[in-house]
Protein backbone atom coordinates (compact mmCIF):
# COMPACT_ATOMS: atom_id res chain seq x y z
CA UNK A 1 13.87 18.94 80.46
CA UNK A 2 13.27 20.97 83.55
CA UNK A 3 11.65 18.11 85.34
CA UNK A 4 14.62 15.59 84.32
CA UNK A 5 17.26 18.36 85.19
CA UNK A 6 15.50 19.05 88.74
CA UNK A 7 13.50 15.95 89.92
CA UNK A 8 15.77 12.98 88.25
CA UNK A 9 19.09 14.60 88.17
CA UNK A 10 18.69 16.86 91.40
CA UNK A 11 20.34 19.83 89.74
CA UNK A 12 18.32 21.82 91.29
CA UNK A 13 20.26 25.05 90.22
CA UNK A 14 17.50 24.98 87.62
CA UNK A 15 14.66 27.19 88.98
CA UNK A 16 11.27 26.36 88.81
CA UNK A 17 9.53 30.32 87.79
CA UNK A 18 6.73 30.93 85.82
CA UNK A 19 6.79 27.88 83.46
CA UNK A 20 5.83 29.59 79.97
CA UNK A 21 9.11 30.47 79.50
CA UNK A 22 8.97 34.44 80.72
CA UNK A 23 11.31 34.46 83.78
CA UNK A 24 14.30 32.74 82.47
CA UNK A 25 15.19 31.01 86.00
CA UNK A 26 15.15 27.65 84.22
CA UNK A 27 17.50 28.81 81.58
CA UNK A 28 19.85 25.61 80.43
CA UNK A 29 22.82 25.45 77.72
CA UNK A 30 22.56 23.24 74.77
CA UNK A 31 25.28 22.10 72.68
CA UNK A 32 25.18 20.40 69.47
CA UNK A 33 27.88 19.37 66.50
CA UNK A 34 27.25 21.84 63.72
CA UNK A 35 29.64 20.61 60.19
CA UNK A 36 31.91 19.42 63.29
CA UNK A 37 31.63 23.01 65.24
CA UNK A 38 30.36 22.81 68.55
CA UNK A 39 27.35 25.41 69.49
CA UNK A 40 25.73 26.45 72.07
CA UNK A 41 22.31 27.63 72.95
CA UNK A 42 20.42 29.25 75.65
CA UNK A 43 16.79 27.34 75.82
CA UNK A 44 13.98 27.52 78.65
CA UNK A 45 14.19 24.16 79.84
CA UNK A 46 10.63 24.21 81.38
CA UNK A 47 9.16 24.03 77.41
CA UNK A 48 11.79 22.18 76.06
CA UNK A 49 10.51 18.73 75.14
CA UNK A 50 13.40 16.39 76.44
CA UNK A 51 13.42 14.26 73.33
CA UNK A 52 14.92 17.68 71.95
CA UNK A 53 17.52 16.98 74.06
CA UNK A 54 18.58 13.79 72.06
CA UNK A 55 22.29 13.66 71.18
CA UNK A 56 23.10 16.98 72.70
CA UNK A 57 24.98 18.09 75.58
CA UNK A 58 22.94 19.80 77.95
CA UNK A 59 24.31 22.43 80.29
CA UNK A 60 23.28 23.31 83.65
CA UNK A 61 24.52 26.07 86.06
CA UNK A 62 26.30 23.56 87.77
CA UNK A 63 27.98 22.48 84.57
CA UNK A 64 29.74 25.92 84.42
CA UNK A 65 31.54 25.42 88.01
CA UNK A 66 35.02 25.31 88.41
CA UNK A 67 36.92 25.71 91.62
CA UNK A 68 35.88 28.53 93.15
CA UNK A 69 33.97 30.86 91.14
CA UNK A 70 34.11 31.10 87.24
CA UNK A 71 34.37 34.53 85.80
CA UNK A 72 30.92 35.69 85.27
CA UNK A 73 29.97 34.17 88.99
CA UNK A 74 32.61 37.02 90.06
CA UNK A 75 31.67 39.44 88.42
CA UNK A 76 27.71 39.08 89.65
CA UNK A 77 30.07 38.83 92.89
CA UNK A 78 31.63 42.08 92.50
CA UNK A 79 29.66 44.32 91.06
CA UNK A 80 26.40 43.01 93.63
CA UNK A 81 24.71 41.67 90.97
CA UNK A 82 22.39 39.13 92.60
CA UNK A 83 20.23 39.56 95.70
CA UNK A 84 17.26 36.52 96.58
CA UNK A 85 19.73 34.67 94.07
CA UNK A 86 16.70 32.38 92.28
CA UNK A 87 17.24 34.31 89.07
CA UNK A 88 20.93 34.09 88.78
CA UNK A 89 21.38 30.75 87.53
CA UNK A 90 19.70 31.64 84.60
CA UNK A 91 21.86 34.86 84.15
CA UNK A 92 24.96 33.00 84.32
CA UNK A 93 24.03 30.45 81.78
CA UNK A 94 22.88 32.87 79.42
CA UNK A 95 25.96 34.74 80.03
CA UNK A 96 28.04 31.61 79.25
CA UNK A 97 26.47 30.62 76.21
CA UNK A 98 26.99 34.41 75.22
CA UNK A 99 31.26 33.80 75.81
CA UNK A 100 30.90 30.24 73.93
CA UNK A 101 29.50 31.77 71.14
CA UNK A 102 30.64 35.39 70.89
CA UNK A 103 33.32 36.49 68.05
CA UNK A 104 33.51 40.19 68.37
CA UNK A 105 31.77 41.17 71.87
CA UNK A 106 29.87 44.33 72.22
CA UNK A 107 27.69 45.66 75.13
CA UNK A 108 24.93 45.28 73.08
CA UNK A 109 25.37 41.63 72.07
CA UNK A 110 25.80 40.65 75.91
CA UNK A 111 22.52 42.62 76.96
CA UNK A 112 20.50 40.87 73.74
CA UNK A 113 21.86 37.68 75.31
CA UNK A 114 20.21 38.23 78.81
CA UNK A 115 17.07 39.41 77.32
CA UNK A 116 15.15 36.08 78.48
CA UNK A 117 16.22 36.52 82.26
CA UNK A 118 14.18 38.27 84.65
CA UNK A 119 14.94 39.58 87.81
CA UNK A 120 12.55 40.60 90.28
CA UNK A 121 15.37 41.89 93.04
CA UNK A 122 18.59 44.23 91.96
CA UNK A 123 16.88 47.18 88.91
CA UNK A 124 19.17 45.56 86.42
CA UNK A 125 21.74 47.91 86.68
CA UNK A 126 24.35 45.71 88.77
CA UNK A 127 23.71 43.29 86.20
CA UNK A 128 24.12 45.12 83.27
CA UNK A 129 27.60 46.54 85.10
CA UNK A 130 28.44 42.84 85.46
CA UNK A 131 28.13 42.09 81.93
CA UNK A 132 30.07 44.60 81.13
CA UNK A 133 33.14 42.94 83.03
CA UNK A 134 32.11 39.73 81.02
CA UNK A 135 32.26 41.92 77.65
CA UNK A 136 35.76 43.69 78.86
CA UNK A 137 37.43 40.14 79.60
CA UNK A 138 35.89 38.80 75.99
CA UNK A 139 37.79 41.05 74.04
CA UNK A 140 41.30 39.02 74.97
CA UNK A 141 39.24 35.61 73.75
CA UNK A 142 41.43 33.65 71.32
CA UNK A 143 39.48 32.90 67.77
CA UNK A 144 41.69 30.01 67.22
CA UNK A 145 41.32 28.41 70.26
CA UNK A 146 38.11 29.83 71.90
CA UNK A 147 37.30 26.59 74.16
CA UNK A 148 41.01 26.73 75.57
CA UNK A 149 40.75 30.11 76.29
CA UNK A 150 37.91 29.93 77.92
CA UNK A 151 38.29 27.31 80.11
CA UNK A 152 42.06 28.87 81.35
CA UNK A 153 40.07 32.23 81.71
CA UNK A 154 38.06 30.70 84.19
CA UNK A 155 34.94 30.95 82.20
CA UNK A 156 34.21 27.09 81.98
CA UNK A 157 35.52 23.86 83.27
CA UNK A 158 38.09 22.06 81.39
CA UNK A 159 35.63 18.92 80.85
CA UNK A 160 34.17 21.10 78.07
CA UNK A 161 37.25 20.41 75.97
CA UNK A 162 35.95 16.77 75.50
CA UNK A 163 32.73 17.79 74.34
CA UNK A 164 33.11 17.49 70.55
CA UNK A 165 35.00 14.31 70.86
CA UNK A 166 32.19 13.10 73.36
CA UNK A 167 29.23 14.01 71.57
CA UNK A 168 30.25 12.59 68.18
CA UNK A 169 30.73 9.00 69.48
CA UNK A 170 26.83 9.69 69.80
CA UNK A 171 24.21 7.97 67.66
CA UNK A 172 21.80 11.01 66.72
CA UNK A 173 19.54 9.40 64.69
CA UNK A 174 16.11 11.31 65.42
CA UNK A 175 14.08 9.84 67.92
CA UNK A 176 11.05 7.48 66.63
CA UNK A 177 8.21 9.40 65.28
CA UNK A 178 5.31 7.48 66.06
CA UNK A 179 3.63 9.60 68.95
CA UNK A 180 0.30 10.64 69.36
CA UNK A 181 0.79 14.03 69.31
CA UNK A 182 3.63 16.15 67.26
CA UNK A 183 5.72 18.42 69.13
CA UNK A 184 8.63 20.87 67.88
CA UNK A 185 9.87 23.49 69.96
CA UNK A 186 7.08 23.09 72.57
CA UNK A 187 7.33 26.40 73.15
CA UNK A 188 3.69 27.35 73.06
CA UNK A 189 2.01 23.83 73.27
CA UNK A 190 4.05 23.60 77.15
CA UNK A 191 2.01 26.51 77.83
CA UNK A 192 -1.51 24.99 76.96
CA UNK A 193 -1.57 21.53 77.61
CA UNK A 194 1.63 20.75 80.04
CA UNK A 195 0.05 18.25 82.22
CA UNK A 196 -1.48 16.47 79.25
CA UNK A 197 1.52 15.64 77.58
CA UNK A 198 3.03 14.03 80.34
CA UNK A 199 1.15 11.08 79.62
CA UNK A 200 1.57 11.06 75.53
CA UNK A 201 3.95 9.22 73.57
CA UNK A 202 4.76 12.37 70.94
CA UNK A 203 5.93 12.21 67.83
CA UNK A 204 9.20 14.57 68.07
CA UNK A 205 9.91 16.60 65.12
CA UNK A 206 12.74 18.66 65.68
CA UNK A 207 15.94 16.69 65.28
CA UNK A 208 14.46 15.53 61.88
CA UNK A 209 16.84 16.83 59.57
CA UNK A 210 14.84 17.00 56.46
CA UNK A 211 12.86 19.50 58.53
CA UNK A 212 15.28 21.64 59.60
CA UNK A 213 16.49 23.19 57.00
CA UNK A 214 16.55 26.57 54.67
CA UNK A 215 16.57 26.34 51.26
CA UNK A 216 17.35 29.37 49.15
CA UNK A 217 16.68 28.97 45.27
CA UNK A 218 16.74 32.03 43.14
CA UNK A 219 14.09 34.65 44.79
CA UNK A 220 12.73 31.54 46.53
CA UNK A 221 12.78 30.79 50.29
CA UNK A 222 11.80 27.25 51.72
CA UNK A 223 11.31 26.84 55.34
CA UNK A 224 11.30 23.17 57.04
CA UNK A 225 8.46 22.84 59.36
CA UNK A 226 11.46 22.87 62.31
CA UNK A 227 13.17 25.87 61.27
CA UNK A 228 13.32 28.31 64.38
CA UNK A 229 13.18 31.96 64.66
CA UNK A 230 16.94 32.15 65.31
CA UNK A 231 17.59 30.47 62.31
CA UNK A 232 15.54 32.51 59.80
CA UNK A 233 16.61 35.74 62.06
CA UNK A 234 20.31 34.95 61.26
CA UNK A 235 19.90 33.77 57.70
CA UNK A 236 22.72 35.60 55.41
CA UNK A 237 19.89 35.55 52.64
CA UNK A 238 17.29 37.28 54.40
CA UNK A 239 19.86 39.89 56.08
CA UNK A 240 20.84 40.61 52.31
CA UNK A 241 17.41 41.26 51.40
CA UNK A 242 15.08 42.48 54.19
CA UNK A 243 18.02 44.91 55.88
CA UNK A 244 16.34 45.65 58.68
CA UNK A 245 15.27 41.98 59.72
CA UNK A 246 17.23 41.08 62.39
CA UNK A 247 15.70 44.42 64.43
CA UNK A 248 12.08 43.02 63.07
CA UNK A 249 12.25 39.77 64.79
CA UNK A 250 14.07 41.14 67.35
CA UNK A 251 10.76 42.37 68.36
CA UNK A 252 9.61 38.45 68.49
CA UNK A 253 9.57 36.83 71.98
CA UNK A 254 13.33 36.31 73.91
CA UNK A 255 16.37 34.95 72.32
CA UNK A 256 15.63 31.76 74.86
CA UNK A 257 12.21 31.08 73.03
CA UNK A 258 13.69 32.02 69.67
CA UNK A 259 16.34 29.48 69.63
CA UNK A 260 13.54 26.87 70.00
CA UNK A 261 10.24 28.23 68.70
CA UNK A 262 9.56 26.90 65.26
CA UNK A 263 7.82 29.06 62.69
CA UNK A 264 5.42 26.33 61.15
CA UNK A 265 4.46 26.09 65.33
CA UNK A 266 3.73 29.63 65.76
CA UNK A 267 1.58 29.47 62.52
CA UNK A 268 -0.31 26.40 63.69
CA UNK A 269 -1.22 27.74 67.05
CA UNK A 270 -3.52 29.81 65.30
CA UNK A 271 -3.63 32.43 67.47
CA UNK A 272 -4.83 36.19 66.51
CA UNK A 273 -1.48 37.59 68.08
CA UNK A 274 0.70 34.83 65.74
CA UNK A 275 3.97 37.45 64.90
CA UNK A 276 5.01 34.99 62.38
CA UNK A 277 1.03 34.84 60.62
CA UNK A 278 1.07 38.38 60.03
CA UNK A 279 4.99 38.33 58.49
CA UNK A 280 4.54 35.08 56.34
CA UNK A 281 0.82 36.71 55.01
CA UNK A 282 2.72 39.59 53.79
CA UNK A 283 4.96 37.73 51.85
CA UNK A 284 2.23 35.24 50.53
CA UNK A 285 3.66 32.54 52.27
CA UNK A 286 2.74 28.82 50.64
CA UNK A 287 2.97 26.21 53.06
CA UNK A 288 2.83 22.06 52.71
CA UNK A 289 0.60 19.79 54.79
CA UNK A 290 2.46 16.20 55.02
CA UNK A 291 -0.21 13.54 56.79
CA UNK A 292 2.14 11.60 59.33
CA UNK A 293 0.89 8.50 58.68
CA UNK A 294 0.26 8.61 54.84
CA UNK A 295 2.99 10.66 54.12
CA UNK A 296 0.99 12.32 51.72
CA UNK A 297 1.39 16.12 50.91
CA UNK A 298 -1.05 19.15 50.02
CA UNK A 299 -0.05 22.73 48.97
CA UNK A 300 -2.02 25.76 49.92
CA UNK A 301 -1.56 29.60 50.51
CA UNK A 302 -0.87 30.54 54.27
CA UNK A 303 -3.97 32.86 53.70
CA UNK A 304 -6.43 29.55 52.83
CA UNK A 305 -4.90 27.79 56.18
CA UNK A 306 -7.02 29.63 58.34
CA UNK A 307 -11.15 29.26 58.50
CA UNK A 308 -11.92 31.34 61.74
CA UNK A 309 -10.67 31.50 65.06
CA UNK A 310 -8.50 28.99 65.83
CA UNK A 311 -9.56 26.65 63.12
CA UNK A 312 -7.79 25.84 60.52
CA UNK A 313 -7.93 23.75 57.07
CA UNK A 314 -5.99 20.81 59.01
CA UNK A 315 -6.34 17.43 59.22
CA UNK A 316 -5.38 15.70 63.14
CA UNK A 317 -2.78 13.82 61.63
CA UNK A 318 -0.84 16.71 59.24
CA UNK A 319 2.03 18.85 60.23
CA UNK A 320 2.95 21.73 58.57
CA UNK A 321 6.21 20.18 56.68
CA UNK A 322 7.33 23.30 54.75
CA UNK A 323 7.12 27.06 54.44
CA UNK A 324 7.74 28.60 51.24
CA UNK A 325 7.66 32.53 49.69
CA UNK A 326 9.57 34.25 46.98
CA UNK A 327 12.05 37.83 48.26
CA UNK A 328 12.81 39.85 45.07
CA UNK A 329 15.25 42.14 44.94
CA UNK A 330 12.86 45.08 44.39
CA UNK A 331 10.88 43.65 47.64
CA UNK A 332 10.30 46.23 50.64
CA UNK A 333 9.55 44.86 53.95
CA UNK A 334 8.70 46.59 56.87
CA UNK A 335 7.00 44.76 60.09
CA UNK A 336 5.94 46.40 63.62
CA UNK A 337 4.35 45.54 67.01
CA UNK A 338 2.64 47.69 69.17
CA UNK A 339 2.88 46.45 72.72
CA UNK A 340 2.20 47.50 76.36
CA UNK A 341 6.53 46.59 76.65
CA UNK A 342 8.52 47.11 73.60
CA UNK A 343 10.05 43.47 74.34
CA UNK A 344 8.92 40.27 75.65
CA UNK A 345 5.44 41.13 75.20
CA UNK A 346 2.10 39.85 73.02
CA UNK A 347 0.92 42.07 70.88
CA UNK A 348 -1.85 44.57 71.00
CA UNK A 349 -1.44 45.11 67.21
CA UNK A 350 1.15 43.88 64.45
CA UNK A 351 1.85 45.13 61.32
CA UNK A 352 3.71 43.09 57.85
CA UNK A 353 3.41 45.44 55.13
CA UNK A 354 5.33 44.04 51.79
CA UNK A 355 5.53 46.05 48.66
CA UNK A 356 7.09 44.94 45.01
């Protein structure tokens, strides 16, 4: 998406940074029909496979313009909140997905918001002063009507009132999934192998809906293989029952990489430093192997799926379709991660402890 957004669209408010989705400078909108409400989300366009882009409306900073300066570009105005200027882009789309999507604004909930955006230049503090206006002026926003609102508070253009309208004319049948190489958030395989999928035809998994979703039966989670951190870490079901989990995977990556990174991805990567292995061993996590071409499916426990170091009992052509694990009532959970930063950080050592 970067490279469309930059080098085919020359929107080049889109910053090129670090390209492993750390810095935030490439930080785009995304808005999708949800049961007929729009939503938006902030996403690091530079691992953000653009057939994930299919029958959404993508934002960039230049999408938030109106004449003169919109409300959060004032404030970073006022309160000298930018100074080189490459990472503010990315603030101020964060910061306007953050008034699309807010209903009762806090200071906290605007700081989580900007937790994927780095800047190298002003200590923060301007920045957190500006977000503060942004939080101040939220307070007035108009539940009924939050689009109108915001687009006569300056906050967005007034194009954004066609959106809905716009994007259901849309055919968003998921792409074709005959590619050589599956892909879901991309958030970690964009890191490894970026120049080599440039020249694959991938098989895009996560528009399918019969992978997206989460299941609750009884005790019983199930997980499609596209389910995303944000989406587990908002669940009503698993707030209910693990009452600290929101501050638990708040300790997981930025809210950029969480509103794309899929679970069944981070436990396929394999990696040592997997958050999501350790959490989905504690709970004895069962997952499903579909074969893309056969469709066939295997069962087996998350703690069989993994033979050594980054091997696993995988065939080339399986996905990880589904996630499953049971949360009793009389289920503790507890999960931690030691780190050289408390946020935004692998770990040095992490910690899923479950007890029953």
């Amino acid at each position: 998406m970067l490279d469309f957004v930059r080098y085919h669209q020359n929107l080049t408010g889109t910053k090129i940074g670090c390209r492993e989705g750390d810095c935030g400078a490439c930080t785009v909108l995304v808005g999708e029909l949800n049961n007929g409400q729009l939503e938006y989300r902030s996403k690091t366009s530079c691992l953000m496979p653009i057939g994930n882009a299919h029958g959404k409306h993508v934002v960039t900073v230049e999408g938030v313009n109106v004449e003169g300066l919109n409300f959060i570009q004032q404030a970073f105005a006022e309160e000298g909140a930018t100074q080189c200027g490459f990472c503010t882009p990315g603030f101020v789309n964060s910061l306007s997905g953050y008034a699309l999507t807010c209903s009762q604004p806090t200071n906290d909930e605007v700081i989580s918001a900007i937790d994927g955006n780095i800047c190298r230049c002003t200590g923060y503090k301007s920045i957190e002063r500006a977000a503060a206006l942004v939080v101040d002026e939220l307070q007035h926003k108009d539940a009924q009507q939050p689009l109108s609102w915001l687009v006569e508070n300056q906050f967005i253009p007034d194009y954004f009132l066609e959106i809905p309208e716009r994007l259901a004319l849309i055919s968003a049948e998921a792409p074709a999934t005959s590619g050589q190489l599956a892909v879901g958030g991309g958030t970690d395989l964009y890191v490894q192998k970026h120049d080599q999928l440039h020249g694959l035809e991938l098989d895009y998994l996560f528009n399918q809906p019969e992978l997206s979703q989460i299941q609750i039966s009884g005790n019983q989670v199930t997980l499609g293989g596209s389910v995303t951190v944000t989406q587990l870490m908002e669940h009503p079901f698993m707030l209910e029952r693990i009452p600290e989990w929101y501050r638990f995977l708040k300790l997981i990556s930025s809210t950029p990489i969480r509103n794309i990174g899929t679970i069944a991805g981070n436990l396929a990567n394999a990696s040592p430093i997997g958050d999501f292995t350790a959490i989905l061993l504690a709970l004895n996590a069962e997952i499903t192997l579909q074969n893309s071409m056969t469709k066939a499916t295997r069962k087996l426990p998350l703690r069989s799926f993994y033979l050594g170091y980054k091997t696993l009992d995988k065939q080339p052509h399986e996905i990880i379709s589904q996630i499953a694990f049971e949360l009793p009532i009389q289920r503790l959970f507890y999960f931690d991660k030691v780190c050289k930063r408390q946020y935004l950080d692998i770990a040095s050592v992490n910690t899923a402890i479950s007890l029953q």
